[in-house]
Protein backbone atom coordinates (compact mmCIF):
# COMPACT_ATOMS: atom_id res chain seq x y z
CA UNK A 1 118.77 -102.07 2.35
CA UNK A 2 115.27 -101.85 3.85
CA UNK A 3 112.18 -102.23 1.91
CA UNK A 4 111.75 -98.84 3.77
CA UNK A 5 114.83 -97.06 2.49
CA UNK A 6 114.23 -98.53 -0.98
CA UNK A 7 110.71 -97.72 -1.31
CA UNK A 8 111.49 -94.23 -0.27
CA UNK A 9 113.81 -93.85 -2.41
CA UNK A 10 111.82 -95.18 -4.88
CA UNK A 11 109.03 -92.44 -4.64
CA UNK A 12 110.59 -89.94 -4.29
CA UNK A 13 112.23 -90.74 -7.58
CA UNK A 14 109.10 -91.35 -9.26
CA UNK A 15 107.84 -87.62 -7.74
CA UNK A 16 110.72 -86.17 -9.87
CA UNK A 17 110.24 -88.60 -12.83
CA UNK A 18 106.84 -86.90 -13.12
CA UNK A 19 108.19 -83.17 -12.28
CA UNK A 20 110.42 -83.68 -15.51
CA UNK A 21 107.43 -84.90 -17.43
CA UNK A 22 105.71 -81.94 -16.61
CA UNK A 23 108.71 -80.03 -17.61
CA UNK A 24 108.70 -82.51 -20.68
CA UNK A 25 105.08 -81.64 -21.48
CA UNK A 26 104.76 -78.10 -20.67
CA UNK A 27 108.05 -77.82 -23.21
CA UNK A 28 110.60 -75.89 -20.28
CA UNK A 29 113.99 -76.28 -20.15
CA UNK A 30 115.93 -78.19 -17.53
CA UNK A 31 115.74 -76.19 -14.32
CA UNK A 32 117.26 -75.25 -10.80
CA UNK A 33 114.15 -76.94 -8.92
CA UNK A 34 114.33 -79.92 -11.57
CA UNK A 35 118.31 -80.04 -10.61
CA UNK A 36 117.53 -79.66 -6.72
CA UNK A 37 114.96 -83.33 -7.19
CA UNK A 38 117.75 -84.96 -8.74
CA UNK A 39 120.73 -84.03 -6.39
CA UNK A 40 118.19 -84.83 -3.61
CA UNK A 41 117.69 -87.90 -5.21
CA UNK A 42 121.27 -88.72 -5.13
CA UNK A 43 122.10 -87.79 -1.53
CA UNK A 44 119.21 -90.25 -0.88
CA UNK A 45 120.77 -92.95 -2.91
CA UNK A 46 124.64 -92.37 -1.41
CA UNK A 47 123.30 -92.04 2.70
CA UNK A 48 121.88 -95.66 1.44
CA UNK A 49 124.63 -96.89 0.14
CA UNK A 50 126.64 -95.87 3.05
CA UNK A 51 123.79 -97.35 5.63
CA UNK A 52 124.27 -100.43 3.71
CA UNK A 53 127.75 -101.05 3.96
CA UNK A 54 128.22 -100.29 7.80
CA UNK A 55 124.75 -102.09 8.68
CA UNK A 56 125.72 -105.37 7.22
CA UNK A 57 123.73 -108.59 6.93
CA UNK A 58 123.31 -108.41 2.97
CA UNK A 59 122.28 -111.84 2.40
CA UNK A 60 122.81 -111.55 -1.60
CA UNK A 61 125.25 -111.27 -3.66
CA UNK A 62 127.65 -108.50 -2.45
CA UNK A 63 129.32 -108.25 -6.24
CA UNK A 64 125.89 -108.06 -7.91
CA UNK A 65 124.64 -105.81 -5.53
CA UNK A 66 128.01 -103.04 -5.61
CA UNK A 67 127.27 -103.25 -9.28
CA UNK A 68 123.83 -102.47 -9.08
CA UNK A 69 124.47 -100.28 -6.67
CA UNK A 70 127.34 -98.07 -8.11
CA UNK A 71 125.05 -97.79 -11.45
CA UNK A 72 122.29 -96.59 -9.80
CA UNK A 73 124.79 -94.10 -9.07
CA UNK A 74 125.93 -93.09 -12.38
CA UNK A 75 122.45 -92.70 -14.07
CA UNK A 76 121.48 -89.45 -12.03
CA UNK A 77 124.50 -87.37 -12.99
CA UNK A 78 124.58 -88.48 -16.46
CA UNK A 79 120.69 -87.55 -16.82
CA UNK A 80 121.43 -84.22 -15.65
CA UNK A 81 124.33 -83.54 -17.65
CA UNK A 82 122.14 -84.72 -21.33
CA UNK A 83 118.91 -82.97 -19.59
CA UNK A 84 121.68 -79.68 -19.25
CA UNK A 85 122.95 -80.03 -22.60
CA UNK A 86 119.88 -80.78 -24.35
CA UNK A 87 118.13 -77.51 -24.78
CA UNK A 88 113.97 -79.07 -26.11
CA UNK A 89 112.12 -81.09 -24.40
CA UNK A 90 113.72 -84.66 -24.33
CA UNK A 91 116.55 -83.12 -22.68
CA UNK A 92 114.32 -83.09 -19.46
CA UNK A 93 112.41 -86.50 -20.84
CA UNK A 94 115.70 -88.11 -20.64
CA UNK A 95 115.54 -86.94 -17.12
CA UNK A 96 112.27 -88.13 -16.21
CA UNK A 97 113.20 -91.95 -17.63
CA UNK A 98 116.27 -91.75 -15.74
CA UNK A 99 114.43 -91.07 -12.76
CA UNK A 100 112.06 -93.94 -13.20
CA UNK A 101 114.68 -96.14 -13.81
CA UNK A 102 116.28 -95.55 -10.40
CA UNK A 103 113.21 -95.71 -8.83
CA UNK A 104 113.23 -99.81 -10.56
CA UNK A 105 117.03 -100.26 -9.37
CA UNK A 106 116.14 -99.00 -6.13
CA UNK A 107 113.51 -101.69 -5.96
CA UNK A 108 115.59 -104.07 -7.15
CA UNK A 109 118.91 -103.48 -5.07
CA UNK A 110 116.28 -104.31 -1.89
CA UNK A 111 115.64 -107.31 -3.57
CA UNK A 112 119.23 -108.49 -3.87
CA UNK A 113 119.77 -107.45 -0.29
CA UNK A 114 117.01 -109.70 0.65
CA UNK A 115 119.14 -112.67 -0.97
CA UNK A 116 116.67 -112.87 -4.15
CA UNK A 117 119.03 -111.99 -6.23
């Protein structure tokens, strides 16, 4: 994974960590747009994960880094289904930490491609 690729991914999960703080704030419901950030989110994370395993040359550890990898994975969808099902505002707050927290594991999965695992 690039620092490119993981910084990108990285922002543009911190732009809809702050969207759902808005949404958190202003006291809204989860929404379609809010829904669109995080699928878009997603997508970014899975053409990554594909671009990593046909590019090669991971230097790290391949386990720790599958692992990271496939969790980063999980945390989006599970977000949206508790930002779905909870109807006041922590349902999209939950959202908004989820978000920053891929934006860290994004960070961190470049790191354990660089070997500094």
């Amino acid at each position: 994974m690039t620092p490119f690729v993981a910084y990108a991914i990285a922002a543009f999960a911190s732009t809809v960590a702050l969207f759902a703080l808005w949404h958190s704030f202003k006291g809204f419901r989860f929404s379609n747009p809010l829904f669109y950030g995080v699928a878009a989110t997603e997508v970014l994370l899975v053409v990554a994960g594909v671009g990593a395993l046909f590019v090669g040359g991971n230097q790290g550890d391949p386990i720790l880094f599958w692992s990271y990898y496939v969790t980063t994975l999980i945390i989006a969808p599970a977000a949206v289904v508790w930002g779905i099902g909870d109807k006041t505002r922590w349902g999209t707050g939950v959202v908004a930490i989820a978000m920053l927290t891929v934006a860290v594991l994004s960070i961190r999965l470049m790191q354990i491609w660089q070997g500094h695992g």
